[in-house]
PDB file of N, CA and C in Angstrom:
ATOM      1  N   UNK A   1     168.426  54.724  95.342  1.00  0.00           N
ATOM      2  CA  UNK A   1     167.284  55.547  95.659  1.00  0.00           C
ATOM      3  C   UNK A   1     166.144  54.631  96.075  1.00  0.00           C
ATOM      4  N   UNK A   2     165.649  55.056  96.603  1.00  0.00           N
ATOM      5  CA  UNK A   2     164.431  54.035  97.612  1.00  0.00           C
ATOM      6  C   UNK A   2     163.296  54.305  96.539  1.00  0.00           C
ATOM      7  N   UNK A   3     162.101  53.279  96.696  1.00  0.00           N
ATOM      8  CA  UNK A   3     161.018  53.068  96.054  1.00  0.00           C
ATOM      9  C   UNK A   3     159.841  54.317  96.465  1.00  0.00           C
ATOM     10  N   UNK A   4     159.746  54.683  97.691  1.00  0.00           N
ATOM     11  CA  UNK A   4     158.937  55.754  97.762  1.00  0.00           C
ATOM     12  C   UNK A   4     159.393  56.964  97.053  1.00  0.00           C
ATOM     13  N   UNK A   5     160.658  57.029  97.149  1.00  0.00           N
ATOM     14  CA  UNK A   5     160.869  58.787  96.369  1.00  0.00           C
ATOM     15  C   UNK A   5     160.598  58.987  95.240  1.00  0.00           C
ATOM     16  N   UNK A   6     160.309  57.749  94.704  1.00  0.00           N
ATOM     17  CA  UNK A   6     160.152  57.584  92.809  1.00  0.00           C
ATOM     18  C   UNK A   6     158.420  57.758  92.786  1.00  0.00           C
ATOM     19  N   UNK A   7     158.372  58.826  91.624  1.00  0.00           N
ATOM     20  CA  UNK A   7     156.612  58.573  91.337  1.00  0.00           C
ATOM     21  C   UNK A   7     156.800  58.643  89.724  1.00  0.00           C
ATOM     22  N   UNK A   8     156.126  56.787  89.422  1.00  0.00           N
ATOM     23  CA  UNK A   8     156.345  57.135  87.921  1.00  0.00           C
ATOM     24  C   UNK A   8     157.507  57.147  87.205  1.00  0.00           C
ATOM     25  N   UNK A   9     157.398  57.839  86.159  1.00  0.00           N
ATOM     26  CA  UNK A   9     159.419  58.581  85.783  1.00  0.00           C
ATOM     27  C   UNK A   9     160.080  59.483  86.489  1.00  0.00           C
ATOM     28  N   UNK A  10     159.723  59.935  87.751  1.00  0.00           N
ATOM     29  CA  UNK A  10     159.760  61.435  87.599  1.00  0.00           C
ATOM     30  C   UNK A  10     160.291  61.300  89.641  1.00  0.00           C
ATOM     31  N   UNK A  11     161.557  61.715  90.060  1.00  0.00           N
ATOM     32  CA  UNK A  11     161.853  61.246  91.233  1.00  0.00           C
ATOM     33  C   UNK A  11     161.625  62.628  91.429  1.00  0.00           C
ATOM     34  N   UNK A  12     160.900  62.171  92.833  1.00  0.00           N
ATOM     35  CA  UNK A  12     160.558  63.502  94.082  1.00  0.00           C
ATOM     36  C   UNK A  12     161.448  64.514  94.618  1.00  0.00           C
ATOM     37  N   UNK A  13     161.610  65.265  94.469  1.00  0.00           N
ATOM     38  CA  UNK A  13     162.519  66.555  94.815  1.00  0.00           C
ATOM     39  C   UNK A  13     163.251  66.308  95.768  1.00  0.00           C
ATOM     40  N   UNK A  14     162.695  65.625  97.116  1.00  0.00           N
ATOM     41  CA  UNK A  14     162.941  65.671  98.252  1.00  0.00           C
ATOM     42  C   UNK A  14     164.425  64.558  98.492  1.00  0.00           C
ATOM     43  N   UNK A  15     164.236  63.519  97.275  1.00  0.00           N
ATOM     44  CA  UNK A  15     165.225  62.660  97.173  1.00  0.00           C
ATOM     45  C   UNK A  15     166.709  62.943  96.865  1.00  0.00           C
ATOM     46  N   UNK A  16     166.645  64.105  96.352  1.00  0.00           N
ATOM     47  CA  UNK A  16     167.958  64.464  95.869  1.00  0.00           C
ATOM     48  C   UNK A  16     168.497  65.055  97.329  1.00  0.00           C
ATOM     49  N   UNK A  17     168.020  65.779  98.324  1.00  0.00           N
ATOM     50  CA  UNK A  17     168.572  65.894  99.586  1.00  0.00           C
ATOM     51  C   UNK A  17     168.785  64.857 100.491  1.00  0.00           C
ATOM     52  N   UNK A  18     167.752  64.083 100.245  1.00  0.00           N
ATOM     53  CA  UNK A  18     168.269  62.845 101.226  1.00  0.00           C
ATOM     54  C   UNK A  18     169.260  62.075 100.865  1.00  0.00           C
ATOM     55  N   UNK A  19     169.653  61.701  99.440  1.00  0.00           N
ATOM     56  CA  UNK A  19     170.799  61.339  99.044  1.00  0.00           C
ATOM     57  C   UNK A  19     171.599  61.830  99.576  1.00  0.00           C
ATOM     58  N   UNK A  20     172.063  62.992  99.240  1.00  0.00           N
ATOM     59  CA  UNK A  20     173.159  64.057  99.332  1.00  0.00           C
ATOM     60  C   UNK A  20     173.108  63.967 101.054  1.00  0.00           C
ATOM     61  N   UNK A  21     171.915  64.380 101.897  1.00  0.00           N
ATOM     62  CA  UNK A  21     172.372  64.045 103.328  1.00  0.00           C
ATOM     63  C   UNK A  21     173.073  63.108 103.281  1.00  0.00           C
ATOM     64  N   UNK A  22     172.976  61.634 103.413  1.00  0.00           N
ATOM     65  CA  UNK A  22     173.449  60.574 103.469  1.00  0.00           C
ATOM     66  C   UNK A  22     174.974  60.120 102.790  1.00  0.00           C
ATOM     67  N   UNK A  23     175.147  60.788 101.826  1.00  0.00           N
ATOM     68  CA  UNK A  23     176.392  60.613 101.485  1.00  0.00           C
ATOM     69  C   UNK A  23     177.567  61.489 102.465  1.00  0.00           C
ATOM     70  N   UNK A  24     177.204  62.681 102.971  1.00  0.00           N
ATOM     71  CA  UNK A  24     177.901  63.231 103.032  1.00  0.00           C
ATOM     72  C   UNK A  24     178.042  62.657 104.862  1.00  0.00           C
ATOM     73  N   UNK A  25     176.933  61.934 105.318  1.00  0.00           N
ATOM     74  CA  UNK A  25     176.826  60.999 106.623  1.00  0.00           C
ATOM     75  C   UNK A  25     178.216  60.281 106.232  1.00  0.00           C
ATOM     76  N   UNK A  26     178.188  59.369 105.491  1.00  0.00           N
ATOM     77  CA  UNK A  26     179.109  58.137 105.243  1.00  0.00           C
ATOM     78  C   UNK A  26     180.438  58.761 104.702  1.00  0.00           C
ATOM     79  N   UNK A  27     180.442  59.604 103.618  1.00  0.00           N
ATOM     80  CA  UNK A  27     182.013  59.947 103.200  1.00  0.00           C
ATOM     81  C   UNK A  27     182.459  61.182 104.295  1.00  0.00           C
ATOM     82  N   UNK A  28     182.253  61.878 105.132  1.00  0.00           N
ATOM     83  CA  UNK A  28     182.652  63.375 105.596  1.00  0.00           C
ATOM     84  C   UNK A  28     182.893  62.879 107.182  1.00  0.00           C
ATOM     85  N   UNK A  29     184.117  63.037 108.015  1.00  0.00           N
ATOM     86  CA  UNK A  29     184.145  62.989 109.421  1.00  0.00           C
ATOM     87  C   UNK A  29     183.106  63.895 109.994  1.00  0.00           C
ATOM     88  N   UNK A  30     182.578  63.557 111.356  1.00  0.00           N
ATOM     89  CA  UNK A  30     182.120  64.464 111.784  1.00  0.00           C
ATOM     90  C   UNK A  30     182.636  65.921 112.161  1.00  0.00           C
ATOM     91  N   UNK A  31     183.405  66.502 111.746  1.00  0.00           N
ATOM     92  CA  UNK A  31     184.222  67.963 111.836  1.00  0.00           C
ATOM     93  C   UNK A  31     183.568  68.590 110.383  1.00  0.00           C
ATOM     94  N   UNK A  32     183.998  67.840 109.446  1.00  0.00           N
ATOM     95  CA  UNK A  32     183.997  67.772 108.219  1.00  0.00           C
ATOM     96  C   UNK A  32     182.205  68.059 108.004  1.00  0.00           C
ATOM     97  N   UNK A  33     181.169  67.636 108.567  1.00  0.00           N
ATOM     98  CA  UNK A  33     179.949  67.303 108.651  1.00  0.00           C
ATOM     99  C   UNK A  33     179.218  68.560 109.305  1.00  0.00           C
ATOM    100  N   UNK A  34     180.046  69.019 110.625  1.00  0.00           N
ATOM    101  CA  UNK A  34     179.323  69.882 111.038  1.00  0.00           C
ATOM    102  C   UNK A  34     179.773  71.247 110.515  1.00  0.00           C
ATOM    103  N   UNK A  35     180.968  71.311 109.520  1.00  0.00           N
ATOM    104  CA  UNK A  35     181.617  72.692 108.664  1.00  0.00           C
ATOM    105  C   UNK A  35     180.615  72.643 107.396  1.00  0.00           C
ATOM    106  N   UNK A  36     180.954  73.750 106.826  1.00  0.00           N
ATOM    107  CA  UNK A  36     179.676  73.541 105.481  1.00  0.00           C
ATOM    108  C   UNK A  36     180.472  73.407 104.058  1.00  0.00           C
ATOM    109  N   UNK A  37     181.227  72.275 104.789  1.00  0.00           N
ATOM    110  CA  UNK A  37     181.637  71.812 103.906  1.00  0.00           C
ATOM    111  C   UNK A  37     181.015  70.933 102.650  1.00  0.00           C
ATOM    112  N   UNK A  38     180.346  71.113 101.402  1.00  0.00           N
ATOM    113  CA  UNK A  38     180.226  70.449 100.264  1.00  0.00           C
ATOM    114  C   UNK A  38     178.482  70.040 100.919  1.00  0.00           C
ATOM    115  N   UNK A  39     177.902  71.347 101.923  1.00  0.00           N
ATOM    116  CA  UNK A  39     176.272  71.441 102.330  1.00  0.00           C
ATOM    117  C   UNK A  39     175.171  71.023 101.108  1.00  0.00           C
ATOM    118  N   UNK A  40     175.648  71.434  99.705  1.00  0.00           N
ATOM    119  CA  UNK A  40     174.833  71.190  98.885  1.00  0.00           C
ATOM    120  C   UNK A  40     175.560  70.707  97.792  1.00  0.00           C
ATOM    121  N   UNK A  41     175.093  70.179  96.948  1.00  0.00           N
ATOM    122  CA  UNK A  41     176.079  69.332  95.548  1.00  0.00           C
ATOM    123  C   UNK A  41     176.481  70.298  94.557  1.00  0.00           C
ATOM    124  N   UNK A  42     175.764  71.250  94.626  1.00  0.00           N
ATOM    125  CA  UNK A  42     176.385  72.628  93.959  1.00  0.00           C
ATOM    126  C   UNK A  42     177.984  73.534  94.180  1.00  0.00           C
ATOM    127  N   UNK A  43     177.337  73.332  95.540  1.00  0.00           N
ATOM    128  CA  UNK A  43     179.174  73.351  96.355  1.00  0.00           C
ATOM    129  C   UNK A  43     180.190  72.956  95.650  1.00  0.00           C
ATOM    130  N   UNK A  44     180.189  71.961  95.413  1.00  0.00           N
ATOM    131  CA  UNK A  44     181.053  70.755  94.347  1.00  0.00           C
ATOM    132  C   UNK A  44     181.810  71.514  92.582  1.00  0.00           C
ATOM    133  N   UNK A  45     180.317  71.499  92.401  1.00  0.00           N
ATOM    134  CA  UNK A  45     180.139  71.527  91.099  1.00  0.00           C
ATOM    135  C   UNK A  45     181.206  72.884  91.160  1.00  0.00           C
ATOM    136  N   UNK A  46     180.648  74.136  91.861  1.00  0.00           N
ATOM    137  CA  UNK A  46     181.049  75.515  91.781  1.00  0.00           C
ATOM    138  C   UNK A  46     182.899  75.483  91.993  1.00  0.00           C
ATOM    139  N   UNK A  47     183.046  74.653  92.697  1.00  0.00           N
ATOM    140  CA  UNK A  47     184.324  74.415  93.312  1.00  0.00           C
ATOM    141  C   UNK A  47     185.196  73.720  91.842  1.00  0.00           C
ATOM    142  N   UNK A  48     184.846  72.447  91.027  1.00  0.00           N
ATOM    143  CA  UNK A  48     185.280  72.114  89.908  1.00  0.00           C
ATOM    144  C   UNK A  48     185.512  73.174  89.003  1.00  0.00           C
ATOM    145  N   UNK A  49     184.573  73.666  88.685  1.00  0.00           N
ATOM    146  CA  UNK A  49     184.897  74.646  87.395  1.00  0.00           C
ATOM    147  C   UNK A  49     185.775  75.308  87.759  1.00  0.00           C
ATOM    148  N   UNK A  50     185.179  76.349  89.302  1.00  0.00           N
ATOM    149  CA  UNK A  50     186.726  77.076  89.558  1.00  0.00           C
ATOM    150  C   UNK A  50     188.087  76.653  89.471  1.00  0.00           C
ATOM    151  N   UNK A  51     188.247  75.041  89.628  1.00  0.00           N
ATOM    152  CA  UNK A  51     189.454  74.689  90.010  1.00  0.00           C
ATOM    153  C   UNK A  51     189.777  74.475  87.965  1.00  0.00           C
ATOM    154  N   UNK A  52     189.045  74.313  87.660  1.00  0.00           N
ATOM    155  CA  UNK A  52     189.354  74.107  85.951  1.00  0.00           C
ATOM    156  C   UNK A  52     189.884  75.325  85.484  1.00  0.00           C
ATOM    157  N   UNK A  53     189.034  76.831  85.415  1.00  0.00           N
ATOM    158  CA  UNK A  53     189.305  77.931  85.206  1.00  0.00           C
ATOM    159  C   UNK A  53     190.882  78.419  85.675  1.00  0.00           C
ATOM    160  N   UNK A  54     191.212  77.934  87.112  1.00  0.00           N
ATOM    161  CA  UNK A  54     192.305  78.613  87.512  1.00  0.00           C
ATOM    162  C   UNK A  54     193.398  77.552  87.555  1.00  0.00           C
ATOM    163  N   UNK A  55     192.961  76.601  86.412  1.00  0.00           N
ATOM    164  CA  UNK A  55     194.611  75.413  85.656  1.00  0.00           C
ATOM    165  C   UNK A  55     194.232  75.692  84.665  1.00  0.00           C
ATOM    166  N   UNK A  56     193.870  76.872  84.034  1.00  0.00           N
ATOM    167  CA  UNK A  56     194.114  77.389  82.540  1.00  0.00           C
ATOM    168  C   UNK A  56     193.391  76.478  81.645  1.00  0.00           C
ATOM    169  N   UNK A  57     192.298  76.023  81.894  1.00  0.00           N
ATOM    170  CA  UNK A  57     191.372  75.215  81.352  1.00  0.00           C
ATOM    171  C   UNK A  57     190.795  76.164  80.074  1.00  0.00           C
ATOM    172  N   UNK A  58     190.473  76.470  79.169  1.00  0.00           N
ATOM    173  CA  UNK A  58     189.729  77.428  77.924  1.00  0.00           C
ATOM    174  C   UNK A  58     188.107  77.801  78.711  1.00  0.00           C
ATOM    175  N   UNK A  59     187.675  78.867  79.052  1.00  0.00           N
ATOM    176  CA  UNK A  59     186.405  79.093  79.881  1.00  0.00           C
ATOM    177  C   UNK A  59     185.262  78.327  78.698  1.00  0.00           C
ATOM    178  N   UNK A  60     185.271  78.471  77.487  1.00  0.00           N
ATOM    179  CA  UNK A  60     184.399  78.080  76.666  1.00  0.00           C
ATOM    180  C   UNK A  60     184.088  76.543  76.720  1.00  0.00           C
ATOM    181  N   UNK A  61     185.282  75.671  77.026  1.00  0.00           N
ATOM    182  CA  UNK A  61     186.045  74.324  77.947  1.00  0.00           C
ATOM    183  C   UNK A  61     184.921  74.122  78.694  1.00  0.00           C
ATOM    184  N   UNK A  62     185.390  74.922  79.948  1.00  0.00           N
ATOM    185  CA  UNK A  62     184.623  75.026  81.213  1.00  0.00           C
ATOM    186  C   UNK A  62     183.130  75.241  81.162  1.00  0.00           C
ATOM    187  N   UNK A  63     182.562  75.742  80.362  1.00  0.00           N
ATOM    188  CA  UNK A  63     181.184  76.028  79.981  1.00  0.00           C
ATOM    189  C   UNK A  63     180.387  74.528  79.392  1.00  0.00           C
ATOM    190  N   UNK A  64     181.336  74.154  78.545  1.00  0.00           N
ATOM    191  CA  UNK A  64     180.780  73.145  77.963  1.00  0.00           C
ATOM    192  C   UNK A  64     180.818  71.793  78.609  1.00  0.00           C
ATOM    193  N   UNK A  65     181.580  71.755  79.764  1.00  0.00           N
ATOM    194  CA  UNK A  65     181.743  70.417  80.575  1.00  0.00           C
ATOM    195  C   UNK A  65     180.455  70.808  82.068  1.00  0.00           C
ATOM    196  N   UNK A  66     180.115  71.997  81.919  1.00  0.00           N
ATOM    197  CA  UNK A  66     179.523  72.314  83.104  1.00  0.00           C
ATOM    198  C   UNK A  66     177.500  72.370  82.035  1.00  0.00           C
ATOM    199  N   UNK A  67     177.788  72.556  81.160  1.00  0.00           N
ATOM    200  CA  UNK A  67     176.477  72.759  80.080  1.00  0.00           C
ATOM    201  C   UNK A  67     175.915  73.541  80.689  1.00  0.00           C
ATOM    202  N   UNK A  68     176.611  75.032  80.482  1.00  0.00           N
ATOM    203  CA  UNK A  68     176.467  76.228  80.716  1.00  0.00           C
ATOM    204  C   UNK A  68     176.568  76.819  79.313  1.00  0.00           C
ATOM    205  N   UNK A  69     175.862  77.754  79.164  1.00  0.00           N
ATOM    206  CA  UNK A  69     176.053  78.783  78.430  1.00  0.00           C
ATOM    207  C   UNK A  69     177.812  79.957  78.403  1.00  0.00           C
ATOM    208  N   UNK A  70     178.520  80.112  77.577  1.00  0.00           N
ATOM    209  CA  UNK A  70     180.015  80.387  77.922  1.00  0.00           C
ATOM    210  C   UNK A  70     179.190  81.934  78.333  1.00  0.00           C
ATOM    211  N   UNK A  71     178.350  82.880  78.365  1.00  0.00           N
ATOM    212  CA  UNK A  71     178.342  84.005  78.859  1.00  0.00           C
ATOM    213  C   UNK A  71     177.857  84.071  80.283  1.00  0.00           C
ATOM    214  N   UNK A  72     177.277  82.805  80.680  1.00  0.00           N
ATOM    215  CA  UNK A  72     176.823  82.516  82.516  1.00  0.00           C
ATOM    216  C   UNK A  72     178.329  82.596  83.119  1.00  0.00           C
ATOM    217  N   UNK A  73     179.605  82.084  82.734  1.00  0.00           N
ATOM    218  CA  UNK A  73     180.772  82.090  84.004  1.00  0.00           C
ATOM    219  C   UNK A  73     181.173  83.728  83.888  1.00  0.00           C
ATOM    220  N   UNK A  74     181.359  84.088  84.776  1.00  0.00           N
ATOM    221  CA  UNK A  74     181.647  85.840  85.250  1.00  0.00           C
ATOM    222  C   UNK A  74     182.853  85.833  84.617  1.00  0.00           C
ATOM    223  N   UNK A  75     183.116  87.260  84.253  1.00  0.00           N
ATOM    224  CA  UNK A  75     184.471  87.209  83.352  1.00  0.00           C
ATOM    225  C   UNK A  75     185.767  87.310  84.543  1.00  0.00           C
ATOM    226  N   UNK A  76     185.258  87.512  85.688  1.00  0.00           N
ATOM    227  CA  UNK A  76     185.997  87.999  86.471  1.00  0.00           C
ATOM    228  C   UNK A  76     186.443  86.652  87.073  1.00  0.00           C
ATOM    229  N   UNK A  77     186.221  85.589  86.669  1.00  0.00           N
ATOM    230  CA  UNK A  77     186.601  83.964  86.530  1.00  0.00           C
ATOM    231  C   UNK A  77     187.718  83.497  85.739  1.00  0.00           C
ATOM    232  N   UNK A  78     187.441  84.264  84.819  1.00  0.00           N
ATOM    233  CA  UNK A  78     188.107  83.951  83.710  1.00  0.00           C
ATOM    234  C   UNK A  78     189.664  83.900  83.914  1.00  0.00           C
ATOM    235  N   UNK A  79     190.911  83.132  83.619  1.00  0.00           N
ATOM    236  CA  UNK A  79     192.101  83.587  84.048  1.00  0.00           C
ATOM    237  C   UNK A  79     192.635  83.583  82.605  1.00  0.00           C
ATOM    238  N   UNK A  80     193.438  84.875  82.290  1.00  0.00           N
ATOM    239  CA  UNK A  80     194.290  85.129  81.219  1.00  0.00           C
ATOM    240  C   UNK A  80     195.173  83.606  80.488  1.00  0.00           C
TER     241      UNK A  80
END
């Protein structure tokens, strides 16, 4: 992270997109870049749990690796 985005303890909002632009510059082909593919880091995140939930992971599991509350994942997530 660069020295301007930092103020103090406390890094500037704006830094967490420019990261995330930039990574996804260097790791993603350009196909890959111009699809919306993994557009925001949430993308990611949303995509993990799902993939946890639906390999029979325990949702309460999944809650606690995501430090979620177990009543935030939709039950309709949930796999038997």
């Amino acid at each position: 992270m660069n020295a301007e985005a930092m103020t103090g303890n406390y890094v500037d909002a704006a830094a967490d997109g420019i990261t995330w632009a930039r990574a996804r510059e260097y790791a993603l082909t350009r196909t890959e870049r111009n699809s919306r593919l993994a557009k925001r880091p949430y993308d990611l995140r949303h995509a993990g749990i799902s993939f946890w939930l639906y390999s029979g992971v325990d949702p309460a599991e999944c809650a606690r690796r995501a430090t979620e509350h177990r009543g935030s994942l939709s039950p309709l997530r949930q796999v038997p």
